[in-house]
N, C-alpha and C. Protein backbone atom coordinates (compact mmCIF):
# COMPACT_ATOMS: atom_id res chain seq x y z
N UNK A 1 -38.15 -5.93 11.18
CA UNK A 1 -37.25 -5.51 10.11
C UNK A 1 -35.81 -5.86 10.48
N UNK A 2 -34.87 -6.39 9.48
CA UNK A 2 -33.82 -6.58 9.92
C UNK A 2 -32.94 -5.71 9.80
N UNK A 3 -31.79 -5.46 11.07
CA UNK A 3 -31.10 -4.20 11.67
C UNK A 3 -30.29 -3.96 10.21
N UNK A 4 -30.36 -2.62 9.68
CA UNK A 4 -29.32 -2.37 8.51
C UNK A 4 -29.73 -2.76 7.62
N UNK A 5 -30.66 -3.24 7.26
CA UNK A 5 -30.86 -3.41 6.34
C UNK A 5 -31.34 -2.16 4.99
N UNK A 6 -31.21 -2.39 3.44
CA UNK A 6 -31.50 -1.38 2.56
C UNK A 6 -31.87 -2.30 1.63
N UNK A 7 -33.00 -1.78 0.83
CA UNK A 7 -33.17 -2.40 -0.37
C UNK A 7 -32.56 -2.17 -1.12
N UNK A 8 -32.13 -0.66 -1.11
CA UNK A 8 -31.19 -0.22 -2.19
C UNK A 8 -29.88 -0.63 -2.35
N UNK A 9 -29.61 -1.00 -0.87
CA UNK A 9 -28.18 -1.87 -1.04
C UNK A 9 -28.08 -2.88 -1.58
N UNK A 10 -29.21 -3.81 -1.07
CA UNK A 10 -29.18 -5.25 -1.52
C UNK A 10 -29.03 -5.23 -2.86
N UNK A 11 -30.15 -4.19 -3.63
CA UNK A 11 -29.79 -4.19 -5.27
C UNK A 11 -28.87 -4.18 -5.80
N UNK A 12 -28.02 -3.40 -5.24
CA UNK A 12 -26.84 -3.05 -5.84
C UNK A 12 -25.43 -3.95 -5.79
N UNK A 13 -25.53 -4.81 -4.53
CA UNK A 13 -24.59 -5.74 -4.53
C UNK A 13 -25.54 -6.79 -5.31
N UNK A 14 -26.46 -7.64 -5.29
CA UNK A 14 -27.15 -7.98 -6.21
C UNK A 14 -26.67 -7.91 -7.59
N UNK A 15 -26.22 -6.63 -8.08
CA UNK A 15 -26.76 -6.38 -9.43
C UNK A 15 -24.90 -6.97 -9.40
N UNK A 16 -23.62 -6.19 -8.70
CA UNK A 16 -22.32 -6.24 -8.57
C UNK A 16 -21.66 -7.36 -9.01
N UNK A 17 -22.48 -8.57 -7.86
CA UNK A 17 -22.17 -10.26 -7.59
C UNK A 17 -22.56 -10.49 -8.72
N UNK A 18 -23.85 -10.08 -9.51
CA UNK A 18 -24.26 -10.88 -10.48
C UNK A 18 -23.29 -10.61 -11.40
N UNK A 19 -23.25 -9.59 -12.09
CA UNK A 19 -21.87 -8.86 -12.90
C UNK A 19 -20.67 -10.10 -13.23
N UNK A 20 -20.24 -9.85 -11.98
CA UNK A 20 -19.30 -10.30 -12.09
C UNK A 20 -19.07 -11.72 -11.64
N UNK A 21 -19.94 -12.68 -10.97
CA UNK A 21 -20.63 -14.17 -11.23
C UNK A 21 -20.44 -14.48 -12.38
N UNK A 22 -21.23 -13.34 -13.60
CA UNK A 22 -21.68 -13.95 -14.94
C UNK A 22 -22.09 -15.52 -15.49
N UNK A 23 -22.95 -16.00 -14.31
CA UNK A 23 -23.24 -17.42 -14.59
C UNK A 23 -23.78 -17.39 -16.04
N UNK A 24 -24.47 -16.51 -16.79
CA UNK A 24 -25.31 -16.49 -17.74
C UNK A 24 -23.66 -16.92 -18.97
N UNK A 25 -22.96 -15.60 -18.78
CA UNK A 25 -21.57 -16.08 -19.59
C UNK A 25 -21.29 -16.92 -19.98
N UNK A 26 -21.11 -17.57 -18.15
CA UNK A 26 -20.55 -19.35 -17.85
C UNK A 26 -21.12 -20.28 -18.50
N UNK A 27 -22.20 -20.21 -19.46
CA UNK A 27 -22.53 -21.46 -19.69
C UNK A 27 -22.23 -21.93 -20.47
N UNK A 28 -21.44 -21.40 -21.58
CA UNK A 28 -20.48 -22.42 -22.66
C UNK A 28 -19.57 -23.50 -21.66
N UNK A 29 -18.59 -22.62 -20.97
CA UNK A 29 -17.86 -23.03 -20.19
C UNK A 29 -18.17 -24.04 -19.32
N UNK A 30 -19.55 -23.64 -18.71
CA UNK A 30 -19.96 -24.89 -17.66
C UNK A 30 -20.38 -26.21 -18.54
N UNK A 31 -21.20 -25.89 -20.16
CA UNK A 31 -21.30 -27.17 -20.67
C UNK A 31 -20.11 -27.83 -21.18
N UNK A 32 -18.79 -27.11 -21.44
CA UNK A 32 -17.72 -27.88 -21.71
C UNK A 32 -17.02 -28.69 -20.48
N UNK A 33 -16.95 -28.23 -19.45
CA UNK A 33 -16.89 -28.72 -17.97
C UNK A 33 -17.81 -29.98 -17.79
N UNK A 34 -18.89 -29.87 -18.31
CA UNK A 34 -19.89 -30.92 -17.85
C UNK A 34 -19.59 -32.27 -18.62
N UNK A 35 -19.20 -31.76 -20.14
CA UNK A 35 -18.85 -32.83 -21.04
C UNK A 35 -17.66 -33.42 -20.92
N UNK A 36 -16.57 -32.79 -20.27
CA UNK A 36 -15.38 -33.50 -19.59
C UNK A 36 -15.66 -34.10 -18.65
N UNK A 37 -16.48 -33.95 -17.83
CA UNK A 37 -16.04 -34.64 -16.73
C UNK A 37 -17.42 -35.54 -15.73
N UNK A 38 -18.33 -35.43 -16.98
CA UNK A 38 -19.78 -35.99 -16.77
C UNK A 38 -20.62 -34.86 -16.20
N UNK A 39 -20.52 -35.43 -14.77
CA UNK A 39 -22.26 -35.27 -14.15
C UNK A 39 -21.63 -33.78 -13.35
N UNK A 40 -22.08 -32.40 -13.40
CA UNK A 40 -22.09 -31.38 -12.28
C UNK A 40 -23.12 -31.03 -11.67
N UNK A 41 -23.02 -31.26 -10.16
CA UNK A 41 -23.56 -31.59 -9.43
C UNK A 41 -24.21 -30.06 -8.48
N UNK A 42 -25.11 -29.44 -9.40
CA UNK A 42 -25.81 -28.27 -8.77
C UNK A 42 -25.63 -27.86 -7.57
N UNK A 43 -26.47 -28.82 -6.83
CA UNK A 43 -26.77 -28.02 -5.44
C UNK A 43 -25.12 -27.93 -4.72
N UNK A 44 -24.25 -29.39 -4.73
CA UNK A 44 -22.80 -29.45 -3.99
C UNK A 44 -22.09 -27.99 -4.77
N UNK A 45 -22.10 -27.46 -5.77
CA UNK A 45 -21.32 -26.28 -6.73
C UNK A 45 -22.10 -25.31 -5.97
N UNK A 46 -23.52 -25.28 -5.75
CA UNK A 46 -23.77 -23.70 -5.44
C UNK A 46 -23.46 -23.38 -3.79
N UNK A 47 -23.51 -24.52 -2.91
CA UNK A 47 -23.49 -24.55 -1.34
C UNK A 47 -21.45 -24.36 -1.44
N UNK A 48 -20.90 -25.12 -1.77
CA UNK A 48 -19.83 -24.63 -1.38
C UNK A 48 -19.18 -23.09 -1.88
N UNK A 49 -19.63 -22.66 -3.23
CA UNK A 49 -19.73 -21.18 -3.95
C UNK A 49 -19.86 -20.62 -2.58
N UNK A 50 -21.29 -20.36 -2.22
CA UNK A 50 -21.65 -19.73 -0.71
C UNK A 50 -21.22 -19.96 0.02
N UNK A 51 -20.44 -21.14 0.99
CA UNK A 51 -19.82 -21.07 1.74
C UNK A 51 -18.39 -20.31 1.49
N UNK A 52 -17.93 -20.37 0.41
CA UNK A 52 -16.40 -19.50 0.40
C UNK A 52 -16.86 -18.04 0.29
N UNK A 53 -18.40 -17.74 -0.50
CA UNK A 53 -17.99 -16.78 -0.54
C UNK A 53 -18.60 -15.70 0.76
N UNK A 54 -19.55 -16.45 1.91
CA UNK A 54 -19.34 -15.93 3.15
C UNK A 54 -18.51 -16.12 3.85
N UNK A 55 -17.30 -17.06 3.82
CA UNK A 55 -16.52 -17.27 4.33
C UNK A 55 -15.58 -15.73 4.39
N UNK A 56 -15.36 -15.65 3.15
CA UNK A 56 -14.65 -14.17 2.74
C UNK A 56 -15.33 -12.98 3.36
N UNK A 57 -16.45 -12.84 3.45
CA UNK A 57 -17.32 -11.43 3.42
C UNK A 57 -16.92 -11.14 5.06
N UNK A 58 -16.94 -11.78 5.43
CA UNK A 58 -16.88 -12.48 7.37
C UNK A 58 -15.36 -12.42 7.55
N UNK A 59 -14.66 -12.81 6.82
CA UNK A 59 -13.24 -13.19 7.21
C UNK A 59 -12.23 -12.26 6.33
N UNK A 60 -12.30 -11.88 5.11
CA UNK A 60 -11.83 -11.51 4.20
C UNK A 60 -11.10 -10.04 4.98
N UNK A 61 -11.51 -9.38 5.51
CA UNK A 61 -10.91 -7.58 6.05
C UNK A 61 -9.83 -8.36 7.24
N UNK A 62 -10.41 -9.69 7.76
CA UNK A 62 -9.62 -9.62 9.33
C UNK A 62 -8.13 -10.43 8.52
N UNK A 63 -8.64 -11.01 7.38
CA UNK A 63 -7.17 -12.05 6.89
C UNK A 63 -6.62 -10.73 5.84
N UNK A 64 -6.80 -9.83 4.94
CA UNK A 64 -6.24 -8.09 4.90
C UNK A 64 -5.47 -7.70 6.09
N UNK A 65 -6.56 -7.47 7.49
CA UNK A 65 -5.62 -6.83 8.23
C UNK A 65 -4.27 -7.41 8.40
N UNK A 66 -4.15 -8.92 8.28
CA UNK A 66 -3.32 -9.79 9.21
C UNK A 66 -1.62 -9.37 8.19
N UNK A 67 -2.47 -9.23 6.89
CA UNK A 67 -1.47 -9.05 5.83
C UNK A 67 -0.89 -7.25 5.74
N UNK A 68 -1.84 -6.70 6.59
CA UNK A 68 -1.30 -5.31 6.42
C UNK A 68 -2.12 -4.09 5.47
N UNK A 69 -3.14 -4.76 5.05
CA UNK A 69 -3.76 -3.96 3.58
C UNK A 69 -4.74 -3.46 4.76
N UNK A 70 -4.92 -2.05 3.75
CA UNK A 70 -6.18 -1.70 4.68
C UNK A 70 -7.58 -1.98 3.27
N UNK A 71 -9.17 -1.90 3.83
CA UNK A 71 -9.85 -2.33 3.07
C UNK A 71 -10.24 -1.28 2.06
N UNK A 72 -9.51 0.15 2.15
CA UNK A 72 -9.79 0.44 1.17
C UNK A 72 -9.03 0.37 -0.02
N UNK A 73 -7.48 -0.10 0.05
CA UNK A 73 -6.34 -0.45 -0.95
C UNK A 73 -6.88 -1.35 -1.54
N UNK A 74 -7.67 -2.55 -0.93
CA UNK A 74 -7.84 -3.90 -1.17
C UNK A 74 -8.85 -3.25 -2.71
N UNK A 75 -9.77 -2.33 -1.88
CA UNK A 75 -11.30 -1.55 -2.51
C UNK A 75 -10.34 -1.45 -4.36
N UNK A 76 -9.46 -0.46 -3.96
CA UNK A 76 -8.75 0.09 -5.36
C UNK A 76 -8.29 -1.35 -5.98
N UNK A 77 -7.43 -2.13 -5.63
CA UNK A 77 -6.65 -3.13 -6.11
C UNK A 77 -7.91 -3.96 -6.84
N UNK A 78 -8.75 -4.39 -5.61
CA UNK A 78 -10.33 -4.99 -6.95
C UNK A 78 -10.73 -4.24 -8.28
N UNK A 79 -11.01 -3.02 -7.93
CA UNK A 79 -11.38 -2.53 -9.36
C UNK A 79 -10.77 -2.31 -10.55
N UNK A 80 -9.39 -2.72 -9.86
CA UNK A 80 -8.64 -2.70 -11.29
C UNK A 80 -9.03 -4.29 -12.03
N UNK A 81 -9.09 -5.12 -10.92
CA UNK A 81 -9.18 -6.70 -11.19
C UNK A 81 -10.62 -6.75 -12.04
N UNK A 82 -11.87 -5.62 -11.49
CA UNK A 82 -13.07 -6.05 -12.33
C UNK A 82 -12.80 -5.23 -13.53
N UNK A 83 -11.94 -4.13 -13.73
CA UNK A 83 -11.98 -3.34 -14.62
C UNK A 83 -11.43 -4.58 -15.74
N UNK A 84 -10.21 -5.10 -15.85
CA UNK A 84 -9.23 -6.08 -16.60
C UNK A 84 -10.23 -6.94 -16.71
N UNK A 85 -11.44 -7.95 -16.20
CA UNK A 85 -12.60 -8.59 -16.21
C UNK A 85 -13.64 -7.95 -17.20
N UNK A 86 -13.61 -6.74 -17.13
CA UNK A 86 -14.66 -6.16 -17.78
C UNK A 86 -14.09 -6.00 -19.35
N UNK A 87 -13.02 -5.95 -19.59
CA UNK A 87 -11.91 -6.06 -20.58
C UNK A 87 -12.51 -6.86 -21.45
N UNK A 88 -12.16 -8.06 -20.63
CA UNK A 88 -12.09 -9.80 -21.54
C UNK A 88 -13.54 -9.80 -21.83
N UNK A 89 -14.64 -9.39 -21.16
CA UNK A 89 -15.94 -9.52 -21.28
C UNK A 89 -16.73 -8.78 -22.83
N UNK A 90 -16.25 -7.61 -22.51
CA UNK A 90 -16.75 -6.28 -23.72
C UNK A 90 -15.95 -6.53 -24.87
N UNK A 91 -14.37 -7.13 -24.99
CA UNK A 91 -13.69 -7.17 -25.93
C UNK A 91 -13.28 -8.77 -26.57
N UNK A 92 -13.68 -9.20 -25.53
CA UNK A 92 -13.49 -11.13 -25.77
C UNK A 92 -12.51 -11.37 -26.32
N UNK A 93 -11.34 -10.32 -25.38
CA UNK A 93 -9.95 -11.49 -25.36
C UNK A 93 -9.65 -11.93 -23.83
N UNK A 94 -8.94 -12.83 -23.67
CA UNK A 94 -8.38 -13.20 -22.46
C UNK A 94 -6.78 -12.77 -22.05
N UNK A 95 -7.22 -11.99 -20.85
CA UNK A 95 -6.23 -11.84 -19.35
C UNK A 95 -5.68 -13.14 -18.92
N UNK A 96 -6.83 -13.19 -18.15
CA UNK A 96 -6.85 -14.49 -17.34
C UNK A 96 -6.81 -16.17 -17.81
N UNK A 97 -5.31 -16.38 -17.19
CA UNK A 97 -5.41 -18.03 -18.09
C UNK A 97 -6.66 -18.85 -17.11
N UNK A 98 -7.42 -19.89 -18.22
CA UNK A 98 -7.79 -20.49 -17.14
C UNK A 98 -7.66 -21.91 -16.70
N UNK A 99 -7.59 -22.39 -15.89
CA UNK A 99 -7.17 -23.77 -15.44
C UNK A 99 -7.68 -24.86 -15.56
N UNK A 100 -7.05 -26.12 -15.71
CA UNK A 100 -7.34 -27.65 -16.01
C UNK A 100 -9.03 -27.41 -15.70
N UNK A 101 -9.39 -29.18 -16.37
CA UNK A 101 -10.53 -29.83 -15.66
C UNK A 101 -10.67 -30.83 -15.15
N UNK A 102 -10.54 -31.10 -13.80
CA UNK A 102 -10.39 -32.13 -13.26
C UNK A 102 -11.28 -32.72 -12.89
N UNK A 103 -10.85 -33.73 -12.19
CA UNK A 103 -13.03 -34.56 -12.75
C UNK A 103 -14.25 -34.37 -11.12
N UNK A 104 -13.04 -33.28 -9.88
CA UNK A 104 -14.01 -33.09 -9.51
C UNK A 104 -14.49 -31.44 -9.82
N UNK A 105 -14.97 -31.80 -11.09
CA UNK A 105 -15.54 -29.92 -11.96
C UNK A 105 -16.48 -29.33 -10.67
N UNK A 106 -17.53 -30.06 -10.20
CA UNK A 106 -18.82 -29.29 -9.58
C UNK A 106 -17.58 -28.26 -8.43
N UNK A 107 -16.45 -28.79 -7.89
CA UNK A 107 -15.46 -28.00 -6.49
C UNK A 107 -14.55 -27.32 -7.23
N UNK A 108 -13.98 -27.92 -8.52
CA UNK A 108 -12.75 -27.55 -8.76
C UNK A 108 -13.09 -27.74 -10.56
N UNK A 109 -13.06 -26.60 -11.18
CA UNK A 109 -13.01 -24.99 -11.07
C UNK A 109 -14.21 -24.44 -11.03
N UNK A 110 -15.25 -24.74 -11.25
CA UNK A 110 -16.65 -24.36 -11.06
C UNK A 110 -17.09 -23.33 -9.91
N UNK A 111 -17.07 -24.43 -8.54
CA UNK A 111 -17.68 -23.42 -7.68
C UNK A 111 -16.09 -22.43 -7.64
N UNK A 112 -14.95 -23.36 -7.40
CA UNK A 112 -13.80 -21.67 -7.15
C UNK A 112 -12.99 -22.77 -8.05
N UNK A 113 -12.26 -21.63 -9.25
CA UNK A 113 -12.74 -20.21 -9.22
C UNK A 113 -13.84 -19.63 -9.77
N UNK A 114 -14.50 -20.24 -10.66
CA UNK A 114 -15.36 -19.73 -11.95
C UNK A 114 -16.40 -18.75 -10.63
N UNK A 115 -16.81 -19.63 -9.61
CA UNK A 115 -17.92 -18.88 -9.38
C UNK A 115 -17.79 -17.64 -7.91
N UNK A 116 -17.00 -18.52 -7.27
CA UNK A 116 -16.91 -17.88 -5.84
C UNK A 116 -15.04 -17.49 -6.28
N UNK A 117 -14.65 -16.79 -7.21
CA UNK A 117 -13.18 -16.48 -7.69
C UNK A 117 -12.88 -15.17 -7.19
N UNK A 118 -11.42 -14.87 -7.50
CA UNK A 118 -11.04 -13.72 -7.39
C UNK A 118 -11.86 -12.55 -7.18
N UNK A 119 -12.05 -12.47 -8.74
CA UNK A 119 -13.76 -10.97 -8.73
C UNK A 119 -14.41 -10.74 -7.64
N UNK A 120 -14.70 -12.37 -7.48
CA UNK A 120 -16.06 -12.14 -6.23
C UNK A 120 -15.97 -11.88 -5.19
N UNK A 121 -14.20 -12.62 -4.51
CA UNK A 121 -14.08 -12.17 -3.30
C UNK A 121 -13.62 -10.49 -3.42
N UNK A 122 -12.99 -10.23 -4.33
CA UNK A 122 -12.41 -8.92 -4.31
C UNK A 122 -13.72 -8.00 -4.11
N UNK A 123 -15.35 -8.31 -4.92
CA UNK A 123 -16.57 -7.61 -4.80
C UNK A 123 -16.85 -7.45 -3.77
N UNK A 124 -16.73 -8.74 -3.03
CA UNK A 124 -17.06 -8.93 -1.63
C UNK A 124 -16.86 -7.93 -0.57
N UNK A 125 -15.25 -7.77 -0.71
CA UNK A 125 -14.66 -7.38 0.02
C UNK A 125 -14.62 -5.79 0.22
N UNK A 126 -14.89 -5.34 -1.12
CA UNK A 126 -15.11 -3.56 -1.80
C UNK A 126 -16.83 -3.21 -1.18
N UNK A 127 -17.69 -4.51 -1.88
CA UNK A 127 -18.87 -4.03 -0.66
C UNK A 127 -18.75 -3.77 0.56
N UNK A 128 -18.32 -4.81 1.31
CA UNK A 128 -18.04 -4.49 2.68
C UNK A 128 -17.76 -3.31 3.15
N UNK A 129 -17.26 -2.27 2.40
CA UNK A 129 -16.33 -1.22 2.59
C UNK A 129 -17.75 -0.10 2.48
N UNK A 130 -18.84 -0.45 1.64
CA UNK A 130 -19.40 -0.13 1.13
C UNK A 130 -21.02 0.59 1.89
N UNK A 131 -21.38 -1.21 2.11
CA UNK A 131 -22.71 -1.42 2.49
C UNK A 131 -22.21 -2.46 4.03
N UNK A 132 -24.34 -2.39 4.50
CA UNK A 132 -24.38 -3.31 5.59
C UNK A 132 -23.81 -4.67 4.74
N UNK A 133 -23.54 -5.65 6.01
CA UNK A 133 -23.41 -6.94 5.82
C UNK A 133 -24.77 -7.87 5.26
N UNK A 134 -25.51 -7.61 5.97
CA UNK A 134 -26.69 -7.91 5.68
C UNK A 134 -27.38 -7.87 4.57
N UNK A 135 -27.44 -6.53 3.98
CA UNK A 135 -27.54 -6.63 2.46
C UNK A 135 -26.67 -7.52 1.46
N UNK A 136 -25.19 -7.79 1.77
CA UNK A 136 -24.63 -8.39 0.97
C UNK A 136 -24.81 -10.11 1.10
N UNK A 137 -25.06 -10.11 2.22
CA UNK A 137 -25.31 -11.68 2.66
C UNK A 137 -26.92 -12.08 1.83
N UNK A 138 -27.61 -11.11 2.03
CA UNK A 138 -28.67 -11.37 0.87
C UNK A 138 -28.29 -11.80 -0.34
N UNK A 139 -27.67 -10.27 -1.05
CA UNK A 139 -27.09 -10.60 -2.17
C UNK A 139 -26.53 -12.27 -2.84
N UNK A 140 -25.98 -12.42 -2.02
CA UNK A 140 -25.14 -13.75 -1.98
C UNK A 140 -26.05 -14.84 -2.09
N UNK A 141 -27.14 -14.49 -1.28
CA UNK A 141 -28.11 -16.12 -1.23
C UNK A 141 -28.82 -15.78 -2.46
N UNK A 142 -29.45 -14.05 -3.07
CA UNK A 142 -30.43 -14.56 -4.21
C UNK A 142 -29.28 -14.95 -5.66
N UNK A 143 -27.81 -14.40 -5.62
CA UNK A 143 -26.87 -15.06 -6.71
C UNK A 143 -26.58 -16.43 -6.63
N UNK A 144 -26.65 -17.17 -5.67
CA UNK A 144 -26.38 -18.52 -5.16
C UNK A 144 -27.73 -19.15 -5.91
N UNK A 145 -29.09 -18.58 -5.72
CA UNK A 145 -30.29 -19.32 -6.30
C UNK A 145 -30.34 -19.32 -7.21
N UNK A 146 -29.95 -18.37 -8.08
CA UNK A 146 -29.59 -18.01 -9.41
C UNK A 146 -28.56 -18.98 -10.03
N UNK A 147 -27.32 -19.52 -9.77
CA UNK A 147 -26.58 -20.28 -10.21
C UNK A 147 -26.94 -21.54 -10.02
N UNK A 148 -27.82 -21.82 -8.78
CA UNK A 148 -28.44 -23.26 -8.83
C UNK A 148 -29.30 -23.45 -10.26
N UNK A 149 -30.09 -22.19 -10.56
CA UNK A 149 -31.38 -22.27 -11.48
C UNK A 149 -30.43 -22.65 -12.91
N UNK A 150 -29.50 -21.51 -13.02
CA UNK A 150 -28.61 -22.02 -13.86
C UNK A 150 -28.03 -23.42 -13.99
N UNK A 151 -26.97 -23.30 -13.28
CA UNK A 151 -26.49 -25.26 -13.37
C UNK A 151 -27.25 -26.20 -13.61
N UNK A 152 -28.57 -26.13 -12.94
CA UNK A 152 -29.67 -26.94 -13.20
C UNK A 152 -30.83 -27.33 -14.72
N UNK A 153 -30.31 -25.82 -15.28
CA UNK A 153 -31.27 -25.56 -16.47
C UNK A 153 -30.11 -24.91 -17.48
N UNK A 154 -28.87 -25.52 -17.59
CA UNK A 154 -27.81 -25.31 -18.78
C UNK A 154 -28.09 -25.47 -19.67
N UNK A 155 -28.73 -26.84 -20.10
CA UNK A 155 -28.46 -26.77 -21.42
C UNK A 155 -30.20 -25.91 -22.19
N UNK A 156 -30.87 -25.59 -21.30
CA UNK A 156 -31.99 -25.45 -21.95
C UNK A 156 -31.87 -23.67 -22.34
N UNK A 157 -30.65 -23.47 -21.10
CA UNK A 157 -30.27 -21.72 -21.48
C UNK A 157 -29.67 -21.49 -22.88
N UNK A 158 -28.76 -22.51 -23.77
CA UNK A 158 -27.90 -22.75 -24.28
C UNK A 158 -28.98 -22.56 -25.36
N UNK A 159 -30.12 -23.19 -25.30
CA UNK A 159 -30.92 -23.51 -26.42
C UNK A 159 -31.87 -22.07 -26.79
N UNK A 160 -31.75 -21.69 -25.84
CA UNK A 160 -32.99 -20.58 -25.54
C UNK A 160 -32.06 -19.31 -26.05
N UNK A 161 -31.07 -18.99 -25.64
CA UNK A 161 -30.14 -18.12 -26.11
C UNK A 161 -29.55 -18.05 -27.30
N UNK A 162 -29.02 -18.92 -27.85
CA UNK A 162 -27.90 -19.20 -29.00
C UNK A 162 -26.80 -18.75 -28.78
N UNK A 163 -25.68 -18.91 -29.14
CA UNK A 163 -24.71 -18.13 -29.40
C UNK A 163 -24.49 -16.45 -29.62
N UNK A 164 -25.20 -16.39 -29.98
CA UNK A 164 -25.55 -14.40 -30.62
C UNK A 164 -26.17 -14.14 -29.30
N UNK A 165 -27.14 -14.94 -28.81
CA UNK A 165 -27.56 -14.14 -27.11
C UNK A 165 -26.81 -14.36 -26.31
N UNK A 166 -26.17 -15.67 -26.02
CA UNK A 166 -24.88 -15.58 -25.52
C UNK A 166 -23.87 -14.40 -25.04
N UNK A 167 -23.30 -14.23 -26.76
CA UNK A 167 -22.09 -13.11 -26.28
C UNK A 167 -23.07 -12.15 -26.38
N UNK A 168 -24.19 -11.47 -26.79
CA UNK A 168 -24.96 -9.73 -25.88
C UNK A 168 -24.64 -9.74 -24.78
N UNK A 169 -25.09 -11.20 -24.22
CA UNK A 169 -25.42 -10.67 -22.48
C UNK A 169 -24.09 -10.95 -21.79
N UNK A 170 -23.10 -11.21 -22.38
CA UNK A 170 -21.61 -11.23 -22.13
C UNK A 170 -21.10 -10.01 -21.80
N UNK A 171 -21.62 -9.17 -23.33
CA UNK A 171 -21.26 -8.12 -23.58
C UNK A 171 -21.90 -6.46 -22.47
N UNK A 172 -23.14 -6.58 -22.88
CA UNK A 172 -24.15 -6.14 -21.39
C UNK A 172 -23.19 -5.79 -20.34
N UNK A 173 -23.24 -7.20 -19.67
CA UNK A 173 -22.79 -7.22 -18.56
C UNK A 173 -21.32 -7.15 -18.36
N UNK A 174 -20.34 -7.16 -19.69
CA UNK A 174 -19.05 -6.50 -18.69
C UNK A 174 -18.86 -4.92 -19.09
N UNK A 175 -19.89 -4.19 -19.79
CA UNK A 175 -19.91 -2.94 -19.63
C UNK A 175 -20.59 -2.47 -18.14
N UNK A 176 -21.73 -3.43 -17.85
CA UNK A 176 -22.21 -2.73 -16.34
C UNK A 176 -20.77 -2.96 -15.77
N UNK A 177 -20.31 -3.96 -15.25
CA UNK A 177 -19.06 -4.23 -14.87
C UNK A 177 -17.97 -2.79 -14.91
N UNK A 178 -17.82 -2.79 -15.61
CA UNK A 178 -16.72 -1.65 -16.01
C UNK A 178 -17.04 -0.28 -15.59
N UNK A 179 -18.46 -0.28 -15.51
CA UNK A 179 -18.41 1.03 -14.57
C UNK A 179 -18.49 1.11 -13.22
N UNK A 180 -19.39 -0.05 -12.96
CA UNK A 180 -19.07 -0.89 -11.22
C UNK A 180 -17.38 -0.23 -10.83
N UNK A 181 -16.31 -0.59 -11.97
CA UNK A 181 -15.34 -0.93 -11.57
C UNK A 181 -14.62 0.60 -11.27
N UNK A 182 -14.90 1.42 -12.34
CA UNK A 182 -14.74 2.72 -12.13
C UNK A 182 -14.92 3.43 -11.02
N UNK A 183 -16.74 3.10 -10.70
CA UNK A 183 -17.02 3.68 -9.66
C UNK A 183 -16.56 3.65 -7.95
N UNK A 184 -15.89 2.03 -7.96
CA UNK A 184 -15.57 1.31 -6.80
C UNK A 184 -14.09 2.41 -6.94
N UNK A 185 -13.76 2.57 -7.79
CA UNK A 185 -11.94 2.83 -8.24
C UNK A 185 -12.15 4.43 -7.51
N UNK A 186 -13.14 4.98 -7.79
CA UNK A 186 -13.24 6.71 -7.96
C UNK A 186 -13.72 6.70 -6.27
N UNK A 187 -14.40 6.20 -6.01
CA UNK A 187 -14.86 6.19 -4.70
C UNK A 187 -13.97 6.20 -3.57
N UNK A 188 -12.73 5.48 -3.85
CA UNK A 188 -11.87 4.50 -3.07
C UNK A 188 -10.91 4.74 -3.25
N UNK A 189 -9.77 5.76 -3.96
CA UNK A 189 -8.56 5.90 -3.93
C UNK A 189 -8.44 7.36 -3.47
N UNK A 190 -9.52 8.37 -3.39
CA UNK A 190 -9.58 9.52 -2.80
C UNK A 190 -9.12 9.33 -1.35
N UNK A 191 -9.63 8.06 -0.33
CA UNK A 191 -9.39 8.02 0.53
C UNK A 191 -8.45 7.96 1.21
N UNK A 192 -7.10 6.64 -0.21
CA UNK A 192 -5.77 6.85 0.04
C UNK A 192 -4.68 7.88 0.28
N UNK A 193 -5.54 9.42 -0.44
CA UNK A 193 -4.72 10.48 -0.10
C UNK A 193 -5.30 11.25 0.77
């Protein structure tokens, strides 16, 4: 059995990453990305996604400390970021501007920011605070397989969904979101005082 490990954890960052991933969302976005700029290139988008976003999970508290934050400020400061996320999601306006498309889409904006972005490291970083590592490093590889399955099978999601399934599961998921965000918020600023 591996040390620290929880199922119940894994679910839950699982369910967090996915949230706020929202590859299912992404896929207008990723087919307009694809049509600018041709070919996006699955597996190179989901391996570097995972590499930044263990990069963070691993590195993310020691580059905080260096700056002075402790990880539970960081904890509060995210949930406001998924709360404002959960916003644009449930109400479908936009916060967040979002940036060019340049023609290498699969690195730039795809895997960061769309996929391994702000949210995620900020999720990242609030789990950590949270749960084992281990569970979240799971997390990470079954959302990573998930966005491969996605990228790989866009346009057939596109077809299978419509538009009307589309924005539900938009919608769905930035209400789970929003209480994620609450809960991370309620959990985590008690500590500050």
């Amino acid at each position: 059995m591996l040390d620290g490990f929880s199922l119940s954890e894994m679910g839950k960052a699982t369910m967090v990453l996915f949230a706020v991933i929202d590859i299912i969302g992404s896929i207008p976005l990723i087919i307009k990305i694809k049509s600018g700029a041709g070919e996006i290139y699955a597996w190179r988008t989901s391996i570097v996604a995972m590499g930044i976003m263990l990069a963070f999970l691993f590195l993310g508290e020691t580059l905080l400390g260096w700056l002075g934050v402790d990880i539970k400020s960081f904890a509060v400061a995210g949930s406001l970021i998924l709360f404002a996320m959960s916003l644009e999601m449930i109400l479908g306006i936009t916060l967040f501007k979002e940036e060019g498309t340049p023609k290498t889409a699969s690195i730039v904006p795809l895997a960061f920011p769309i996929i391994a972005g702000a949210g995620s490291m900020t999720s990242l970083v609030a789990l950590r605070a949270e749960f084992e590592a281990i569970n979240i490093v799971i997390a990470i590889l079954i959302n990573i397989t998930i966005v491969y399955i996605v990228l790989k099978l866009t346009r057939q999601f596109e077809k299978l969904l419509g538009p009307g399934g589309l924005a539900i599961i938009k919608k769905v998921f930035g209400i789970i979101l929003l209480a994620i965000a609450v809960k991370l918020f309620t959990s985590n600023i008690k500590e500050l005082f």
